[in-house]
Protein backbone atom coordinates (compact mmCIF):
# COMPACT_ATOMS: atom_id res chain seq x y z
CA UNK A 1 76.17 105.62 81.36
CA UNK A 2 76.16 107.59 77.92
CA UNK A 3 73.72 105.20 76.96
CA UNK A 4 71.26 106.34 79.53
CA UNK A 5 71.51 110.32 79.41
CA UNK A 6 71.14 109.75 75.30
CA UNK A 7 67.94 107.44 76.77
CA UNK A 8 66.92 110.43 78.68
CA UNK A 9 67.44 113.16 76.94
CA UNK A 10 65.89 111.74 73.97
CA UNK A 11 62.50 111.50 75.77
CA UNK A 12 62.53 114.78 77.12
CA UNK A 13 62.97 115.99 73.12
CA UNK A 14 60.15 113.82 72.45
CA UNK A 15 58.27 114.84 75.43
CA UNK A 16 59.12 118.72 74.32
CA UNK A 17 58.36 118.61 70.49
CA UNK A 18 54.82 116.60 71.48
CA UNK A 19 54.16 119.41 73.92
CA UNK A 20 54.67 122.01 71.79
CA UNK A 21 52.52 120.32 68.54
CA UNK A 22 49.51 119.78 71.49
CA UNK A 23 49.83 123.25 73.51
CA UNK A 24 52.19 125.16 71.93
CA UNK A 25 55.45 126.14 72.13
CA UNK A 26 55.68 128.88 74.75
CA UNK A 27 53.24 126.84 77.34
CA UNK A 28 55.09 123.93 76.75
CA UNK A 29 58.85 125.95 77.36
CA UNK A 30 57.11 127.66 80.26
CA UNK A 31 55.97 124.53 81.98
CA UNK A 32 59.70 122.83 81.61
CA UNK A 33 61.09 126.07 82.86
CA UNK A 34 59.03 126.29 86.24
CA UNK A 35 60.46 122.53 86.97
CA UNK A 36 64.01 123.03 85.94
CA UNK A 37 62.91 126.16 88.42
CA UNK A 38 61.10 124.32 90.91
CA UNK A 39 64.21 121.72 90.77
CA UNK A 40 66.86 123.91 91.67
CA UNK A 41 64.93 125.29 94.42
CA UNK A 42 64.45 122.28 95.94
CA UNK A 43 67.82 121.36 95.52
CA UNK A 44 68.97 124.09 97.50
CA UNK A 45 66.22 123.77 99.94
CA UNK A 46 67.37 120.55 101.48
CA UNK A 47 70.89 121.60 100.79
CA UNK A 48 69.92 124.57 104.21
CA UNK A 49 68.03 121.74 105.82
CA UNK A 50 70.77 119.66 105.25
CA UNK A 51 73.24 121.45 107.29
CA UNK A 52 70.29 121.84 110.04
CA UNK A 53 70.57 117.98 109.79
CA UNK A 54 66.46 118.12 109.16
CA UNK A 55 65.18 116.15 106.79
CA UNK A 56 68.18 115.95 104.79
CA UNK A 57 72.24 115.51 106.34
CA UNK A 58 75.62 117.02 104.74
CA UNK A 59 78.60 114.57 105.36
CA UNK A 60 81.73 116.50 104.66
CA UNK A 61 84.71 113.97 102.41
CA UNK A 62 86.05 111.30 105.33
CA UNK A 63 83.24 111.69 107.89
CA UNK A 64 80.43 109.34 108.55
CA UNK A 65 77.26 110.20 110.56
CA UNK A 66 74.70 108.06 112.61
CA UNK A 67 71.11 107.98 111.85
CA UNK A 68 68.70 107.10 114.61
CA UNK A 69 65.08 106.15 114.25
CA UNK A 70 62.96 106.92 117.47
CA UNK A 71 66.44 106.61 119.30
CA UNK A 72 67.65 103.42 117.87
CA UNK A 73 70.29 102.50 115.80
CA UNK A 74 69.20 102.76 112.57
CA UNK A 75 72.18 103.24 109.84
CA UNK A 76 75.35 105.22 108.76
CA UNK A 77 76.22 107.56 105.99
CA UNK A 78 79.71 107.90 104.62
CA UNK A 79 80.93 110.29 102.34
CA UNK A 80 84.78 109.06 102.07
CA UNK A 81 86.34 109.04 97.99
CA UNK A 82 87.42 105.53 96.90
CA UNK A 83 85.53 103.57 99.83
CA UNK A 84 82.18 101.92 101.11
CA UNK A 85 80.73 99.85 103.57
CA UNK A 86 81.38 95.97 103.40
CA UNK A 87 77.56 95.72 102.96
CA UNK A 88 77.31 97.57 99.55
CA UNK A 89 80.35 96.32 98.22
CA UNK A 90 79.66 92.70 98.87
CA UNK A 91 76.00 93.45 97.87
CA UNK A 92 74.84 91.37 100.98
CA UNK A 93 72.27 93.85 101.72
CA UNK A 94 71.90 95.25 104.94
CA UNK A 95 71.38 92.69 107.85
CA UNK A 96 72.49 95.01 110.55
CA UNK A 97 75.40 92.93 111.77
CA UNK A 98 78.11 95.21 112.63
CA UNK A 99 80.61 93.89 109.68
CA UNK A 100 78.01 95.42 107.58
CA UNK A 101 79.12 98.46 108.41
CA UNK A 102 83.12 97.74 107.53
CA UNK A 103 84.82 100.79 105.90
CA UNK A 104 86.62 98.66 102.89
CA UNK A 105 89.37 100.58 100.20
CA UNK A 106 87.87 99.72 96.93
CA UNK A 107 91.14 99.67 95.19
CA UNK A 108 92.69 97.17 97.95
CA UNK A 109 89.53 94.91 97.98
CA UNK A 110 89.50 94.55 94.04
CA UNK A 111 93.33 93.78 94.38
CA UNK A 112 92.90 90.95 96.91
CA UNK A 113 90.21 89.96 94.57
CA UNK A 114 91.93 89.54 91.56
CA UNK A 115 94.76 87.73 92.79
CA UNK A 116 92.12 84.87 92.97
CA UNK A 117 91.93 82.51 90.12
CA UNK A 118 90.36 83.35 87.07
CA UNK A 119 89.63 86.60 88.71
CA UNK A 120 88.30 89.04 86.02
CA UNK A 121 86.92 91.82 87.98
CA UNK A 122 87.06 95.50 87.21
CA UNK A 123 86.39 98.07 89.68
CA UNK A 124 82.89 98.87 88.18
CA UNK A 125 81.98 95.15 89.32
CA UNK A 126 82.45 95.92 92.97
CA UNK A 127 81.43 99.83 92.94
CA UNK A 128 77.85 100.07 94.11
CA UNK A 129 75.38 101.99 91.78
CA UNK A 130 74.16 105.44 92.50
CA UNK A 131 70.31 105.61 93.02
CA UNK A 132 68.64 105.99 90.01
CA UNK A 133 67.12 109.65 91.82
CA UNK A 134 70.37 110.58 92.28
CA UNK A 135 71.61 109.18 88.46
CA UNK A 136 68.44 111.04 86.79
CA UNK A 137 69.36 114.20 88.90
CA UNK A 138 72.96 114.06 87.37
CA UNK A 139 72.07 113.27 83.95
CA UNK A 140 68.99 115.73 83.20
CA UNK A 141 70.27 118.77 85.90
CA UNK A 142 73.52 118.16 86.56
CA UNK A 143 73.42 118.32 89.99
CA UNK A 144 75.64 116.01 91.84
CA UNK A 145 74.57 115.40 95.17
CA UNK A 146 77.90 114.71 96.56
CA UNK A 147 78.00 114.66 100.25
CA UNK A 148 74.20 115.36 100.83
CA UNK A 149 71.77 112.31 101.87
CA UNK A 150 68.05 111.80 102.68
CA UNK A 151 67.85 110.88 106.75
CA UNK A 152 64.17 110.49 107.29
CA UNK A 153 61.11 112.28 108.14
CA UNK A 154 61.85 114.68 111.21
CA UNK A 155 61.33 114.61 114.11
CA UNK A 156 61.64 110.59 114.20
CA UNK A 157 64.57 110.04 112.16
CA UNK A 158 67.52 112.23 113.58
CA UNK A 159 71.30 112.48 113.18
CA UNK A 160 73.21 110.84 116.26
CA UNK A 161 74.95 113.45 118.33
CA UNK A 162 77.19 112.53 121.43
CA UNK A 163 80.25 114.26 123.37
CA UNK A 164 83.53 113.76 122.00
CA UNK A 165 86.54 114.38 124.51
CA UNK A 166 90.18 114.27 122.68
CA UNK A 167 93.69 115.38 123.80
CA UNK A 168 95.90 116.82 120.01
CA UNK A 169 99.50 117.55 120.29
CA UNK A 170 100.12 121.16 119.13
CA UNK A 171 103.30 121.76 121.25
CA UNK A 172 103.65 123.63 124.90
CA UNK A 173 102.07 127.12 125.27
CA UNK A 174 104.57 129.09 127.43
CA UNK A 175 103.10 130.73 130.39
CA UNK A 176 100.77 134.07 130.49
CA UNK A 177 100.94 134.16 126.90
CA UNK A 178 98.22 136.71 125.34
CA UNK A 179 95.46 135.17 123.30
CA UNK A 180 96.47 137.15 120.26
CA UNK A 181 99.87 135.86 120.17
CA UNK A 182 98.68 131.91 120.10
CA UNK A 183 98.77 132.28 116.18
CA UNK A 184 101.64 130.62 115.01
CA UNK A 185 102.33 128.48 117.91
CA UNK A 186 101.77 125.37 118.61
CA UNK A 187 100.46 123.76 121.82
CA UNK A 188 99.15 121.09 123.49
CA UNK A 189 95.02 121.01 123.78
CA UNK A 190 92.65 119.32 125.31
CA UNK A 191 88.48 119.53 123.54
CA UNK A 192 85.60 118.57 124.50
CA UNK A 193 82.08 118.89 122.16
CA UNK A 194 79.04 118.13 121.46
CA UNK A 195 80.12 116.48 117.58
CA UNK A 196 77.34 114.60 115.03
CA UNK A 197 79.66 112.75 113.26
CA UNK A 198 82.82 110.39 113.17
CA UNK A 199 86.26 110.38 111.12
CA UNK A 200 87.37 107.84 109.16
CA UNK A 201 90.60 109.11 107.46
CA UNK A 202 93.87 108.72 109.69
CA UNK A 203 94.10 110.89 113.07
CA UNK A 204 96.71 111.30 115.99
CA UNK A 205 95.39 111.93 119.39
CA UNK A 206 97.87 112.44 122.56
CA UNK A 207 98.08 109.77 125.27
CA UNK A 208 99.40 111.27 128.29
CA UNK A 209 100.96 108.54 131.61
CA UNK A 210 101.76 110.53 134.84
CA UNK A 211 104.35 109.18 136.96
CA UNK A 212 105.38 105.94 135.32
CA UNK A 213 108.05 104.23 138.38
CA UNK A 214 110.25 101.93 136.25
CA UNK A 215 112.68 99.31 137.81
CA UNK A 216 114.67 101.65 139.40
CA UNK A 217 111.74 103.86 141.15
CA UNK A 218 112.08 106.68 139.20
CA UNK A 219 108.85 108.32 137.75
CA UNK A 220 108.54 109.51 134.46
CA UNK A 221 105.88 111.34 132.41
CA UNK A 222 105.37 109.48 128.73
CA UNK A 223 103.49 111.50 126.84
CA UNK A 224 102.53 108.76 123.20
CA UNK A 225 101.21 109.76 119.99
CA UNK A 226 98.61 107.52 118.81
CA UNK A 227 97.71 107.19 115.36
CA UNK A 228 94.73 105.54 113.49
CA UNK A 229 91.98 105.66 112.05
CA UNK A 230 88.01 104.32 112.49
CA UNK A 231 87.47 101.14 110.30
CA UNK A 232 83.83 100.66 111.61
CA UNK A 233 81.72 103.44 112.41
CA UNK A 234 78.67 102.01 113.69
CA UNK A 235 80.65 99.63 116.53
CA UNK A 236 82.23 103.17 117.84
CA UNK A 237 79.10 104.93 117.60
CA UNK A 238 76.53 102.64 118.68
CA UNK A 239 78.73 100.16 120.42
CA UNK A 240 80.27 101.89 123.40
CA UNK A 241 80.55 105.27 125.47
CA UNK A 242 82.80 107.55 124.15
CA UNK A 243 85.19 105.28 121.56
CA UNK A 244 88.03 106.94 122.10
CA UNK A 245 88.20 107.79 125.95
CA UNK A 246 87.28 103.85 126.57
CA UNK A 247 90.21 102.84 123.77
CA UNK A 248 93.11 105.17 125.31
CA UNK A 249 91.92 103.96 128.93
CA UNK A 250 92.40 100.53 128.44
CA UNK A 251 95.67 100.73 125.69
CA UNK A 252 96.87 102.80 128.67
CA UNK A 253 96.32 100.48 131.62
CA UNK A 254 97.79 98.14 129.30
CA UNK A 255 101.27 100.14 128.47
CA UNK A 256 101.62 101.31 132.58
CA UNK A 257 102.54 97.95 133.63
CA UNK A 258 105.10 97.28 130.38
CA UNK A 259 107.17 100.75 131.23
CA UNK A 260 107.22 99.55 134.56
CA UNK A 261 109.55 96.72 133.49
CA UNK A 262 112.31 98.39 132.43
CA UNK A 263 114.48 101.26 133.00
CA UNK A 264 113.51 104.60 131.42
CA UNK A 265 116.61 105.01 129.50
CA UNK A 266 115.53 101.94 127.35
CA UNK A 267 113.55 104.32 125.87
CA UNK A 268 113.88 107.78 123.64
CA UNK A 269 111.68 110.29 121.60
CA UNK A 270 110.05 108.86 118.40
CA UNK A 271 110.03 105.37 119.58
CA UNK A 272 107.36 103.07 117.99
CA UNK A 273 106.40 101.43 120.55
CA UNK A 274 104.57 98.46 118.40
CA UNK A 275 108.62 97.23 117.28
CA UNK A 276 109.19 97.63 121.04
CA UNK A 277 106.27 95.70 122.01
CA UNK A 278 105.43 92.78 119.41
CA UNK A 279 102.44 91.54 121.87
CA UNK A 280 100.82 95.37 122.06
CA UNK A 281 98.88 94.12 119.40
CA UNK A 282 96.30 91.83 121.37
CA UNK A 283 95.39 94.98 123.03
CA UNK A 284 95.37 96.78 119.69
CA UNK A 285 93.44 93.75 118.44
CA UNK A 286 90.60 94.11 120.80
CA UNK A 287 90.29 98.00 120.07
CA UNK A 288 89.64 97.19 116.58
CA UNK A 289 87.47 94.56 117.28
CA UNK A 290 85.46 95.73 119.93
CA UNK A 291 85.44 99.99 119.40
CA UNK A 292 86.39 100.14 115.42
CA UNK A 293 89.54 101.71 115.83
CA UNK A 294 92.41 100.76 114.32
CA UNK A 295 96.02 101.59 115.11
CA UNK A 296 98.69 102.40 112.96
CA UNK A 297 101.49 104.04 115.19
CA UNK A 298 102.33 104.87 118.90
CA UNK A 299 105.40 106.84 119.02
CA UNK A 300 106.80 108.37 121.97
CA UNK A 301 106.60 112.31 121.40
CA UNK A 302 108.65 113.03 124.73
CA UNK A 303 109.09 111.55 128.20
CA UNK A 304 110.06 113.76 131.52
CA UNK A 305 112.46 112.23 134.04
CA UNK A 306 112.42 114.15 137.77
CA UNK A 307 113.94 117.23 137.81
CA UNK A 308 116.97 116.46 139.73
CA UNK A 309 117.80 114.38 136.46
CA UNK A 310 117.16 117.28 134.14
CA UNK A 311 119.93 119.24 136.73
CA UNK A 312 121.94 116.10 136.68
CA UNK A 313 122.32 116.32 132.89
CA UNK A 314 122.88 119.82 132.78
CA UNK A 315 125.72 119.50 135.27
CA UNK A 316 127.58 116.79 132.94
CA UNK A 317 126.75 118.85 129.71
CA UNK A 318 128.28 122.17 131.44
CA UNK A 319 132.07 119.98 132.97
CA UNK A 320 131.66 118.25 129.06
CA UNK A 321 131.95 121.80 127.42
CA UNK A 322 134.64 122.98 130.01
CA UNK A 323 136.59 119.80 129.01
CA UNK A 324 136.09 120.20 125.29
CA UNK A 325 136.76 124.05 125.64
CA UNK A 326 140.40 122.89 127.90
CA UNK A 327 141.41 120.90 125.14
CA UNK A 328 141.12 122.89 122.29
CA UNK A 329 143.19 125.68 124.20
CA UNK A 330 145.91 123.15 124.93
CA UNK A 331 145.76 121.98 121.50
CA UNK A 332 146.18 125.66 120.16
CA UNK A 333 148.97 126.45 122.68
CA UNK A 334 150.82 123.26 121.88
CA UNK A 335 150.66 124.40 118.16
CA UNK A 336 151.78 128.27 119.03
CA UNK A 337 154.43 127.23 120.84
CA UNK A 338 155.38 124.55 118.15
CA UNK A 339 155.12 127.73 115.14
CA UNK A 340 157.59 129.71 117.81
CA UNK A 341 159.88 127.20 118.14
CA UNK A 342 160.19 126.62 114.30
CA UNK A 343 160.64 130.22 113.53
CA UNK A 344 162.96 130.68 116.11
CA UNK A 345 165.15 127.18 114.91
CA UNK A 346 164.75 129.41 111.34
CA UNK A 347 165.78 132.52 112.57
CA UNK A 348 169.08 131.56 114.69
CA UNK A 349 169.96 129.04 111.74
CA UNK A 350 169.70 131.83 109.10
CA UNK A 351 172.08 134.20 111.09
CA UNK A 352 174.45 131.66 111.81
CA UNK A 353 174.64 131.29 108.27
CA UNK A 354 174.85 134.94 107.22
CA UNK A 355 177.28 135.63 109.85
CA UNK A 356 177.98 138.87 112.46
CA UNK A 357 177.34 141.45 109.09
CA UNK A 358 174.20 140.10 107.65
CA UNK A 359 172.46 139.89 111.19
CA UNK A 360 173.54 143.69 111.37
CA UNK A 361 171.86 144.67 108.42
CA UNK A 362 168.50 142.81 109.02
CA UNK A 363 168.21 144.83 112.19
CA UNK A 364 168.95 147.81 110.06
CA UNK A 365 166.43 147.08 107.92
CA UNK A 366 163.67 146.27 110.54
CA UNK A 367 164.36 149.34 112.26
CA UNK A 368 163.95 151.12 108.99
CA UNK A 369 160.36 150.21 108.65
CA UNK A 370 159.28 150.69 111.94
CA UNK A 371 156.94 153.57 112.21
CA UNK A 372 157.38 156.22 114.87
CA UNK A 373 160.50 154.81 115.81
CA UNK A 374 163.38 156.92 118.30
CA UNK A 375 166.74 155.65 117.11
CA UNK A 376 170.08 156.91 119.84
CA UNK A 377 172.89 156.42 118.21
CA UNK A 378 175.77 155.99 121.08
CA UNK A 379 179.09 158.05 119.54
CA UNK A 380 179.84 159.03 116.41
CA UNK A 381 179.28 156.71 113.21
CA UNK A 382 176.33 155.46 111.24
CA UNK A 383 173.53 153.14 112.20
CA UNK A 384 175.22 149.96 110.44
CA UNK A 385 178.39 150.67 111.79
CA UNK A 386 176.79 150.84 115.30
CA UNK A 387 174.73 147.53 115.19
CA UNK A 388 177.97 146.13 113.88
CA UNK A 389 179.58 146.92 116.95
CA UNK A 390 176.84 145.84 119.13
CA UNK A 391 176.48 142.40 117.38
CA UNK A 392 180.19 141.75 117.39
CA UNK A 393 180.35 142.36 121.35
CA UNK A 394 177.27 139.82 121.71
């Protein structure tokens, strides 16, 4: 690589200082000035056509688009950091079978490589070259292209459009909310648009099933997570109507009749239900095979039993806390009572101890500090004398 911009900008030194010796230097600084000009101006040019998809496309990092020619199938463009299709890294060339279009990790395809024998690949070996447009652009202007590619001559190369219908979990919007206060929330929603291109990084969509009956009759609403991600474009493009509506349909029809066999309870929130069901992979299998979509999760994200269960539960929760609540009053009572009974054991043993006087001249003493306290004193003599009396005639 520094090979060729030294190449390069070596020539247009050479091409410069021979200018200037044959026309001179200002015509010769003006002319490379109007096409460094003229460059840039193009540049941004198809960059606005670009994101009119005319002419020229802008695929945004992890998206691929379709490119039709007269309404046909003609290719796709990725724009995805750290991996191609199977067709450039293999360097096959383009036959137009679908595994052409295979989305392949670069860094897990040169690791399955080397572990072959007397494997001494690099990942330069198996990263296709940049066109030598785009490689001059880089070198001389240093413009990077990035995401934006060359689709065709309008009007009969186009970018593939098509409606895309998808279900996201965002949580429960509560009712007659006001559409200012959505921000912050998160809900449940349900899209539908017109879209020109495809994902290829990892997504969740929600799978809802109505009214599941299990083996004991009860219906239940399952509402799954699914997670993936598209590993060929072009067969869920080009290959069937509406990839992901046709996928959750038949993954669906597929998990109604496996609920069915067993009891709702077998079952909780955040279940995978691949470890549940070892053999949901055939139908996962297909998917992949058939649409290009392959899955990496299904986890429950909640699942609604009848109401009367809901009230059920409640019921048992409430006479549960009532319990719990009885208990820990016993408990404490048990433990006042015990703490009386001690004292009391204390108190009795201490004045037998002390005898008729010293139990005289506690009381004394606790009537002292009593505060707004009446003392009658029956007959003549002085408090002590009194109590005396009293506790002797016990």
């Amino acid at each position: 690589m520094e090979t060729q911009r030294f190449m390069i900008w070596t020539a247009i030194v050479v091409a410069l200082t021979v200018g200037g010796f044959l026309w001179g230097w200002v015509e010769t600084i003006e002319v490379f000035g109007l096409i460094i000009l003229n460059v840039y101006l193009f540049v941004v040019l198809a960059l606005v056509l670009g994101n009119r998809n005319l002419f020229f496309t802008v695929v945004k990092e992890g998206q691929v688009k379709g490119v039709v020619r007269f309404g046909r199938a003609h290719k796709c463009i990725m724009t995805f950091m750290g991996h191609r299709f199977r067709y450039l890294v293999e360097k096959t060339g383009l036959t137009y079978r679908d595994q052409d279009w295979d989305v392949i990790n670069l860094q897990e395809h040169l690791k399955g490589l080397q572990q072959q024998p007397d494997s001494k690949l690099t990942l330069k070996d198996i990263k296709p070259q940049k066109g030598l447009f785009r490689k001059f652009m880089k070198t001389v202007f240093f413009i990077d292209f990035g995401g934006l590619y060359l689709v065709g001559l309008w009007p009969f190369y186009k970018v593939y459009t098509y409606q895309f219908k998808w279900t996201s979990l965002r949580g429960e919007l509560p009712p007659n909310i006001e559409e200012e206060e959505i921000a912050g929330l998160k809900y449940q929603q349900a899209r539908a648009e017109m879209s020109n291109h495809i994902l290829v990084r990892q997504e969740t969509y929600l799978l809802v099933l109505l009214g599941v009956e299990d083996t004991d009759l009860i219906p239940v609403d399952f509402k799954i997570v699914w997670t993936g991600k598209i590993v060929n474009p072009f067969k869920a493009l080009f290959r069937v109507q509406e990839w992901l509506e046709t996928s959750s349909n038949r993954l669906l029809a597929y998990l109604r009749p496996r609920f069915a066999e067993s009891t709702w309870k077998k079952f909780h929130v955040g279940d995978n239900l691949l470890s549940h069901y070892s053999h949901l992979k055939e139908i996962t299998g297909q998917i992949e095979k058939l649409y290009g979509w392959y899955t990496v999760g299904l986890e429950i994200s909640s699942l609604t039993p009848p109401p009367e269960f809901a009230q059920a539960a409640l019921v048992v929760r409430q006479a549960e806390a009532e319990k719990d609540a009885a208990t820990h009053k016993a408990e404490a009572i048990r433990i006042i009572a015990k703490a009386e009974s001690g004292r009391i054991a204390t108190v009795f043993g201490a004045a037998k101890h002390v005898g008729d006087e010293g139990v005289a001249m506690k009381i004394t003493e606790d009537l002292s500090k009593g505060a707004n306290t009446t003392v009658i004193i029956p007959g003549a003599g002085s408090l002590l004398d009194t109590i005396k009396t009293l506790v002797k005639g016990r």
